[in-house]
Each structure stands twice: as structure tokens, then as C-alpha cells.
Protein backbone atom coordinates (compact mmCIF):
# COMPACT_ATOMS: atom_id res chain seq x y z
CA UNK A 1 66.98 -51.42 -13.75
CA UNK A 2 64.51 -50.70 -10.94
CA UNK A 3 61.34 -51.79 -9.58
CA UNK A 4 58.77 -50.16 -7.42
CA UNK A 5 57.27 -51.47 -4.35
CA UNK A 6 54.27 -50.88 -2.31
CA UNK A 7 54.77 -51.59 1.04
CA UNK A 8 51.41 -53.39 2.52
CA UNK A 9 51.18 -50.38 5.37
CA UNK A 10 48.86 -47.49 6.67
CA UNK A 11 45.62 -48.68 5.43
CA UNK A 12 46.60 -50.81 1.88
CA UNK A 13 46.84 -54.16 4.09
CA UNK A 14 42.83 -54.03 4.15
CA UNK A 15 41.92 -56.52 1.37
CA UNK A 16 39.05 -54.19 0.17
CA UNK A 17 41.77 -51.51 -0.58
CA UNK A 18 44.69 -54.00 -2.03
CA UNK A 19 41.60 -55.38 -4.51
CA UNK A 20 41.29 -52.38 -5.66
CA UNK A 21 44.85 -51.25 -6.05
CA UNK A 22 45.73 -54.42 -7.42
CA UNK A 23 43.05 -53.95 -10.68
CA UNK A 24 45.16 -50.33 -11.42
CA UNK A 25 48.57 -51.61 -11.01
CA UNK A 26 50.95 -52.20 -13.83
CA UNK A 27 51.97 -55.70 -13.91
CA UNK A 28 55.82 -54.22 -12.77
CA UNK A 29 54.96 -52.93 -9.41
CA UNK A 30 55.52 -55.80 -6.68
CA UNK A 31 54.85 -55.34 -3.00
CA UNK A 32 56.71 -55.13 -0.12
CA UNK A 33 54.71 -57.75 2.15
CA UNK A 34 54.47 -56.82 5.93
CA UNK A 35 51.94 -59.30 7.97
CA UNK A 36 52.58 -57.54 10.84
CA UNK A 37 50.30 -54.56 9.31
CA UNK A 38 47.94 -56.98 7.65
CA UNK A 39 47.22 -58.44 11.18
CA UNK A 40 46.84 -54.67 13.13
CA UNK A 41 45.04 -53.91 9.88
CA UNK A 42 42.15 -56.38 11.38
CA UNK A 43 42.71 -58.87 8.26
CA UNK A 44 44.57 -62.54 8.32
CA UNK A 45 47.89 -63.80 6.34
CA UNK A 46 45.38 -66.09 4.12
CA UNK A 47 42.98 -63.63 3.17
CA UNK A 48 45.63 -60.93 1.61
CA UNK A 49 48.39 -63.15 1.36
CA UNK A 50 46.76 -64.73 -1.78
CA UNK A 51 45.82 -61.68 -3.51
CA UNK A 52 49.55 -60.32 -3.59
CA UNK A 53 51.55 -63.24 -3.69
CA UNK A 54 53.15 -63.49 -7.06
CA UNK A 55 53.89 -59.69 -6.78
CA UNK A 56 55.82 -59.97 -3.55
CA UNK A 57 59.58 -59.04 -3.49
CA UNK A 58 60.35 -58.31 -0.01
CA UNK A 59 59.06 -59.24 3.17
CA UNK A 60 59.36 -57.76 6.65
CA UNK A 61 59.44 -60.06 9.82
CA UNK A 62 58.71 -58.39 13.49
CA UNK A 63 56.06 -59.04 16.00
CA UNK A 64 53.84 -56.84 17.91
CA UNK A 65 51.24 -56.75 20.80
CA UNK A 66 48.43 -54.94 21.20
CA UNK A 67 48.91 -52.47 24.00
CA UNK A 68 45.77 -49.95 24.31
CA UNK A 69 44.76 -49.94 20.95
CA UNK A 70 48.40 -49.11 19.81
CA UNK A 71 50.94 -51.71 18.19
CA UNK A 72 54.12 -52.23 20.26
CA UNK A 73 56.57 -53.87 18.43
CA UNK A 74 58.77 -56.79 20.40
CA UNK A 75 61.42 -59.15 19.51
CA UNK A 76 61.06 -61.77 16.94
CA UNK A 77 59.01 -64.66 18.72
CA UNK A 78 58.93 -63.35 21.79
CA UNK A 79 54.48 -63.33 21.08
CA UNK A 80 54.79 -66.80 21.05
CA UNK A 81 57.93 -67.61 23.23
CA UNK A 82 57.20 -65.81 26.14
């Protein structure tokens, strides 16, 4: 058995676009949960978070700055370690 997963990427981490996505989904599909993208996306943890929550399988950790408009990834808690 298999299950598909959306990852929250490109621009699905907006919550206008996840609403909608959300009300066409089967009740199978779960989501690969990436704040990282939420964040770049321009949106916070606890506005999507909630909306995807008790579809989310898999979760990606990493951190990022903003360098020029562009995300540059760094190591894990080095944003707030530094």
C-alpha cells in the first residue's frame, strides 16, 4: 500500500492556495510539511500549520536566510545559534 504526498513547496505553502487544494483533496492524500517554504512563502507556522495538520506524514527540518531576495539554506540552528 501507498500514499501520496504533497509537499508544501513552490507556491502551495500560501494558505489561500492550500484552502483551496485542501476542499479537492481525497481524504488519502497527506502532505509533506516543509516550514521552511511556508515562511519564504511570506505565511507563519500557525496560520498553515492548522489547516494541514492531521494530513501531515512527513516533515522536513532546514533553515534558511534571506540573502537578496533568494533563500540560502544553512545548517540546522545556525539562524538562531549564530
Amino acid at each position: 500500500m501507498f500514499k501520496v504526498l504533497i509537499e508544501t513547496h513552490d507556491t502551495l505553502p500560501k494558505k489561500d492556495n492550500l484552502i483551496k487544494l485542501i476542499d479537492r483533496l481525497d481524504e488519502n492524500v497527506g502532505f509533506v510539511y516543509d516550514p521552511a517554504n511556508v515562511i519564504f512563502a511570506g505565511n507563519s507556522h500557525e496560520e498553515v500549520y492548522p489547516l494541514i495538520s492531521k494530513r501531515i506524514l512527513q516533515v522536513h527540518v532546514k533553515d534558511f536566510i534571506n540573502k537578496d531576495n533568494k533563500r540560502v539554506f544553512v545548517e540546522p540552528g545556525r539562524v538562531l545559534f549564530h
